[in-house]
C-alpha atoms as a PDB file:
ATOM      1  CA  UNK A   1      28.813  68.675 -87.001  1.00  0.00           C
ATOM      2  CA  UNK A   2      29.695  70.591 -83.571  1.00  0.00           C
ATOM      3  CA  UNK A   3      26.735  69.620 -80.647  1.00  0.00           C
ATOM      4  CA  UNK A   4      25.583  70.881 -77.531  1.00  0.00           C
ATOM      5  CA  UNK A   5      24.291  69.195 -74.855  1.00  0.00           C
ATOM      6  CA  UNK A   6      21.142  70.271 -72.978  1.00  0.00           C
ATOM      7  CA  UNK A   7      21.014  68.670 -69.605  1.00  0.00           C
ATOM      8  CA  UNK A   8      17.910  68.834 -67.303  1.00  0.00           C
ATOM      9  CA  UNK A   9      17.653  67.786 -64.341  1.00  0.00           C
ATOM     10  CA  UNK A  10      15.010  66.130 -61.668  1.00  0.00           C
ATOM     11  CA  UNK A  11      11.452  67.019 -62.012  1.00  0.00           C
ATOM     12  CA  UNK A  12      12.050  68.767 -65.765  1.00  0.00           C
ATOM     13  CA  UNK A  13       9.973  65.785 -66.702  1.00  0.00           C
ATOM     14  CA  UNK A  14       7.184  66.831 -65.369  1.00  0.00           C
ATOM     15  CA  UNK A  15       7.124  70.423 -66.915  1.00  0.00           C
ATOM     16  CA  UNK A  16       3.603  71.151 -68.256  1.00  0.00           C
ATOM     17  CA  UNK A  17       1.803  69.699 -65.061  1.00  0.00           C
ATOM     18  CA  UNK A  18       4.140  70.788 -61.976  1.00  0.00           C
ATOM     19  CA  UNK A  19       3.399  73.808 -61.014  1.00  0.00           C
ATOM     20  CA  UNK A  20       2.384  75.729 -63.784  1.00  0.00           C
ATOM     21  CA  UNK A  21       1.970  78.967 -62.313  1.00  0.00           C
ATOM     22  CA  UNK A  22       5.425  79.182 -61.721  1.00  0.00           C
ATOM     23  CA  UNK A  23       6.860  76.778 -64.878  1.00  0.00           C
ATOM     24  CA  UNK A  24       4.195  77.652 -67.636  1.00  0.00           C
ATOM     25  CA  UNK A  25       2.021  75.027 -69.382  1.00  0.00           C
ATOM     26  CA  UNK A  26       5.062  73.832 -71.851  1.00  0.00           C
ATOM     27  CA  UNK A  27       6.480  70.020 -71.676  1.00  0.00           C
ATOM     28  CA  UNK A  28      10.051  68.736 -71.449  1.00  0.00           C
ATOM     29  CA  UNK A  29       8.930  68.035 -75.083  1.00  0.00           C
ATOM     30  CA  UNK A  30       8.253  71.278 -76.303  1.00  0.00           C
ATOM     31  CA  UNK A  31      11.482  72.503 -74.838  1.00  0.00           C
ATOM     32  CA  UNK A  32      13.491  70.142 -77.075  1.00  0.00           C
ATOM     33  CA  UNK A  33      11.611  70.946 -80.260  1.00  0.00           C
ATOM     34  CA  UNK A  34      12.414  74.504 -79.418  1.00  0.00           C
ATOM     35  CA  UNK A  35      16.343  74.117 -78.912  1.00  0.00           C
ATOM     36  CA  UNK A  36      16.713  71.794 -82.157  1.00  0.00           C
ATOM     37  CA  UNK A  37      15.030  74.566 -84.031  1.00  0.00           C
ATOM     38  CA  UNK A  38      17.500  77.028 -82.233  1.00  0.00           C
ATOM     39  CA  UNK A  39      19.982  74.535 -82.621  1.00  0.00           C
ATOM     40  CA  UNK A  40      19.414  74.242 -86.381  1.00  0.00           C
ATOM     41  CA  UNK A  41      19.933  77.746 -86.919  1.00  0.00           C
ATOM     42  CA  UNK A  42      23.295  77.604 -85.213  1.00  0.00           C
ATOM     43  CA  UNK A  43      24.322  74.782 -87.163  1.00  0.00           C
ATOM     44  CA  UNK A  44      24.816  72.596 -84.159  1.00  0.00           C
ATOM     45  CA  UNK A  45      23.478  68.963 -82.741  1.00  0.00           C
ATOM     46  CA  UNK A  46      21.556  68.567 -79.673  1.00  0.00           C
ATOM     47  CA  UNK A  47      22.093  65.839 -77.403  1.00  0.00           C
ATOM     48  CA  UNK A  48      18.699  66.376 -75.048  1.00  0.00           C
ATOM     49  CA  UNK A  49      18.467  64.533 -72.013  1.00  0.00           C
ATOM     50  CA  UNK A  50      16.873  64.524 -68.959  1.00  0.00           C
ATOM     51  CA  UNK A  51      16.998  62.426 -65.456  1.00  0.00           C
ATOM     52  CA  UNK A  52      16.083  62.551 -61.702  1.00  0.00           C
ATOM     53  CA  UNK A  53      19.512  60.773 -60.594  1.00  0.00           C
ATOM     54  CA  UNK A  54      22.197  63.189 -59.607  1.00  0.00           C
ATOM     55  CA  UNK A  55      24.983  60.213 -60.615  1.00  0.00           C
ATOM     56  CA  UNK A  56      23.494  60.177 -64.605  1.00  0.00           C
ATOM     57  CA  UNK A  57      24.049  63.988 -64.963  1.00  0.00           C
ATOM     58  CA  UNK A  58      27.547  63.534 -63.858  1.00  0.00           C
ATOM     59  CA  UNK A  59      27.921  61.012 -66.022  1.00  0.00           C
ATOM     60  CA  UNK A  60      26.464  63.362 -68.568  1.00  0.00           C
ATOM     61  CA  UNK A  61      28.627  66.181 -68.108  1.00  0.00           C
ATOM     62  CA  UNK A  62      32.012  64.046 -67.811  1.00  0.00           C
ATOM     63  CA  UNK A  63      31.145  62.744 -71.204  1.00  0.00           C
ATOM     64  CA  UNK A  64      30.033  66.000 -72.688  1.00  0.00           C
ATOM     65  CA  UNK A  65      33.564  67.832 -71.285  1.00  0.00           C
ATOM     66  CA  UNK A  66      35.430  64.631 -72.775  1.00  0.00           C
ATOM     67  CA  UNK A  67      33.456  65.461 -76.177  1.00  0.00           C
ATOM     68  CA  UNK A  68      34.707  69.103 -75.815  1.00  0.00           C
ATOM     69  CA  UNK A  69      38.401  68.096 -75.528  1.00  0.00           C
ATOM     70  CA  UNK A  70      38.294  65.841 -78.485  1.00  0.00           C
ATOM     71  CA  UNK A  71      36.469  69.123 -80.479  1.00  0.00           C
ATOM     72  CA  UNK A  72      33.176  67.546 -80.924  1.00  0.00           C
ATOM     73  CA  UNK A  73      31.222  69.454 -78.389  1.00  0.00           C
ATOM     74  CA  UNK A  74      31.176  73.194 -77.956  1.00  0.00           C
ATOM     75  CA  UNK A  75      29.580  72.271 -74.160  1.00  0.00           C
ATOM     76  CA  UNK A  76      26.155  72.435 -72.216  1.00  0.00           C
ATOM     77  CA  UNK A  77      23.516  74.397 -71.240  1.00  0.00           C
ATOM     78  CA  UNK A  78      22.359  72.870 -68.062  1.00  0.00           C
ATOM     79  CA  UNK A  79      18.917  73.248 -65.784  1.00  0.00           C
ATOM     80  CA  UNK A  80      20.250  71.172 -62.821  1.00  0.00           C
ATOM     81  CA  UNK A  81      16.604  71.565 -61.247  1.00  0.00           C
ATOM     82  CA  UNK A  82      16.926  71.443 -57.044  1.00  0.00           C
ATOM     83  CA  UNK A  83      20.373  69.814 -57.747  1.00  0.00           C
ATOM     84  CA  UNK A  84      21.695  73.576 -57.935  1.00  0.00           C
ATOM     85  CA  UNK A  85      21.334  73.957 -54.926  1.00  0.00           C
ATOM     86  CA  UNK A  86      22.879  70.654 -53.673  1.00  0.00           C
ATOM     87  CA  UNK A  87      24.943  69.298 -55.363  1.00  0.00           C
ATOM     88  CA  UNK A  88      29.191  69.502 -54.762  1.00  0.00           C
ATOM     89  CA  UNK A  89      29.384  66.615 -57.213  1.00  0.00           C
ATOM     90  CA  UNK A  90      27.511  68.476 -60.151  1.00  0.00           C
ATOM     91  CA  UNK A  91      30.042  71.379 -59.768  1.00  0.00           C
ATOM     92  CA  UNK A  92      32.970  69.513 -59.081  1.00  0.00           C
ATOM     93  CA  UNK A  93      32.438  67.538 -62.236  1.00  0.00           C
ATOM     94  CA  UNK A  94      31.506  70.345 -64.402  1.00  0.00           C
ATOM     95  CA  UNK A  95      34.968  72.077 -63.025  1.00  0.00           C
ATOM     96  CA  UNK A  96      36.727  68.448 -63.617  1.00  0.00           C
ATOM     97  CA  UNK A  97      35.689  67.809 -66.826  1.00  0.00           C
ATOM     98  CA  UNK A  98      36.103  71.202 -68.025  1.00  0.00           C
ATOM     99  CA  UNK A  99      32.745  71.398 -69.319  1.00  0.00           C
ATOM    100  CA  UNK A 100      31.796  75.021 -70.567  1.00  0.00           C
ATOM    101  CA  UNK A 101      28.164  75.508 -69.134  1.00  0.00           C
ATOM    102  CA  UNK A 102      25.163  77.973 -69.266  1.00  0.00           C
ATOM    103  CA  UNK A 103      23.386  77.639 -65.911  1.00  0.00           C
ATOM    104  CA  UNK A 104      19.529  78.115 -66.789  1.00  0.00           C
ATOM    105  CA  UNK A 105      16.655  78.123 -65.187  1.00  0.00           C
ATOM    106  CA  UNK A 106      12.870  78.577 -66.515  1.00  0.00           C
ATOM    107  CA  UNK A 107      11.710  81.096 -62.776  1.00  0.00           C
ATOM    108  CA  UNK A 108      13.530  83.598 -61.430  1.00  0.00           C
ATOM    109  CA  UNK A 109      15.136  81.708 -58.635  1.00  0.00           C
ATOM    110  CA  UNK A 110      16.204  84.850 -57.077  1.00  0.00           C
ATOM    111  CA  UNK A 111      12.413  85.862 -56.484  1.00  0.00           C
ATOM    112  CA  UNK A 112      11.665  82.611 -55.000  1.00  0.00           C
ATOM    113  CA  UNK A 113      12.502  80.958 -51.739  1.00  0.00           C
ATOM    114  CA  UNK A 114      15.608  81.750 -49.631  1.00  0.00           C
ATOM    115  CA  UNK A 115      17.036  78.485 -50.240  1.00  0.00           C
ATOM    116  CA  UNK A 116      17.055  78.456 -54.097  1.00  0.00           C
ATOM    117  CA  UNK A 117      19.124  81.793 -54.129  1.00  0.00           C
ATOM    118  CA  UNK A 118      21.971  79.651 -53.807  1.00  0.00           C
ATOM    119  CA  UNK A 119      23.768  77.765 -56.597  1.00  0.00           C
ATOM    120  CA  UNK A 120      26.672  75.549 -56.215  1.00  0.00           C
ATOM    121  CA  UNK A 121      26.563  75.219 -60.512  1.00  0.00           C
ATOM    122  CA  UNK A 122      26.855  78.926 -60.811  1.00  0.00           C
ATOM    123  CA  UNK A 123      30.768  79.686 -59.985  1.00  0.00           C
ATOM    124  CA  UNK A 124      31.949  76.982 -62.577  1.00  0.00           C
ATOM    125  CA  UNK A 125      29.470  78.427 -65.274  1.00  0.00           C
ATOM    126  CA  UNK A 126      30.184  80.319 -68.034  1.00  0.00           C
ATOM    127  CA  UNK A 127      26.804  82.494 -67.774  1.00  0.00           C
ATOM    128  CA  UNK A 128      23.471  81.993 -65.836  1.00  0.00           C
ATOM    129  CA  UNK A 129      20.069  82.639 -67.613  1.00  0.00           C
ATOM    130  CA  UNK A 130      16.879  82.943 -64.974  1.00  0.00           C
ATOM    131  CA  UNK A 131      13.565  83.658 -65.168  1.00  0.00           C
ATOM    132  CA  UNK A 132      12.879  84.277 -68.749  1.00  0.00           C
ATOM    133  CA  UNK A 133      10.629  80.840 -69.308  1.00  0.00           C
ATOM    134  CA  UNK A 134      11.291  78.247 -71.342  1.00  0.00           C
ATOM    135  CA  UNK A 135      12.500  80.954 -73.854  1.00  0.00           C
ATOM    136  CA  UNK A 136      15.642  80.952 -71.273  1.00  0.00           C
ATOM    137  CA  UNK A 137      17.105  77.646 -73.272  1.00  0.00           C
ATOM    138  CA  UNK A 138      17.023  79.807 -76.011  1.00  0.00           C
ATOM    139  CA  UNK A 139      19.208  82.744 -74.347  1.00  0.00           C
ATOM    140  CA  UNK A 140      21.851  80.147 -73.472  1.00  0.00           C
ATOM    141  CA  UNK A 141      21.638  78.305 -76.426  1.00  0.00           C
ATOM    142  CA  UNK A 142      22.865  81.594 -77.949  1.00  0.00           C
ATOM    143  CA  UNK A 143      24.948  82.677 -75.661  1.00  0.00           C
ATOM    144  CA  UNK A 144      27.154  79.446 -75.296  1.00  0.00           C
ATOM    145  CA  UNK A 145      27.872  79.570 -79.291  1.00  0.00           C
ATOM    146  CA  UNK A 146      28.303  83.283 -79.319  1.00  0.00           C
ATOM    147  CA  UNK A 147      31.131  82.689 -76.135  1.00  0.00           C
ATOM    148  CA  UNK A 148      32.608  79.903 -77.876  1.00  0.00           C
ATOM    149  CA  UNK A 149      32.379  79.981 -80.890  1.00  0.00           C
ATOM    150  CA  UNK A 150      34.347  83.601 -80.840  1.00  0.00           C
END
């Protein structure tokens, strides 16, 4: 069977309690029920994972683009958290490992602060999804089979 990987990145762990009025009242843990139900209907595996170290998700996403050369991975839909606004090394390994990627994120980032308009993850993505919850995994769930699978 054909997986996805669904990276998140630091502070998704605390979804449910951080801020709520701007990330809902859903866990990390609801969000993975609802992608391997989405991920079920699409016939696919889900490799969840989550961390607050910039080096892991690197790690992650090498491994997921090395999955995608051997055929085993379609690619990633990725919530880098603050790191999309950081981090050269998430991009430059997305672009290195050429890891097909949905950038998502659960608030409209573009309605937010100045800083978080910016996203270094977004010119090596395939698509972005913003602001539509949690439902926003979903979306690029979808949208990375629908792109892909073509």
């Amino acid at each position: 069977m054909t997986s996805v990987y669904v990276l998140n990145g630091p502070n998704l762990n605390l979804l449910g309690t951080r801020r709520p009025e701007v990330y809902g009242s859903t866990t990390l843990a609801d969000v993975e029920d609802l992608c391997r139900q989405e991920a079920g209907k699409l016939g696919l595996e889900l490799e969840f994972l989550q961390s607050n170290h910039e080096g892991q998700l690197v790690d992650w996403v090498q491994e997921a683009g090395a999955r995608v050369a051997t055929g085993d991975c379609l690619g990633a839909v990725f919530n880098p958290g603050a790191y999309t606004h950081t981090s050269i090394a998430l991009h430059d390994a997305i672009e290195g490992a050429s890891l097909p990627v949905v950038e998502v994120h659960i608030s409209n980032v573009h309605a937010r602060e100045e800083f978080r308009r910016h996203s270094y993850v977004s010119p090596v993505a395939r698509g972005v999804v913003v602001g539509f919850g949690v439902y926003g995994y979903v979306l690029a769930l979808r949208g990375l089979h629908q792109t892909i699978s073509r």
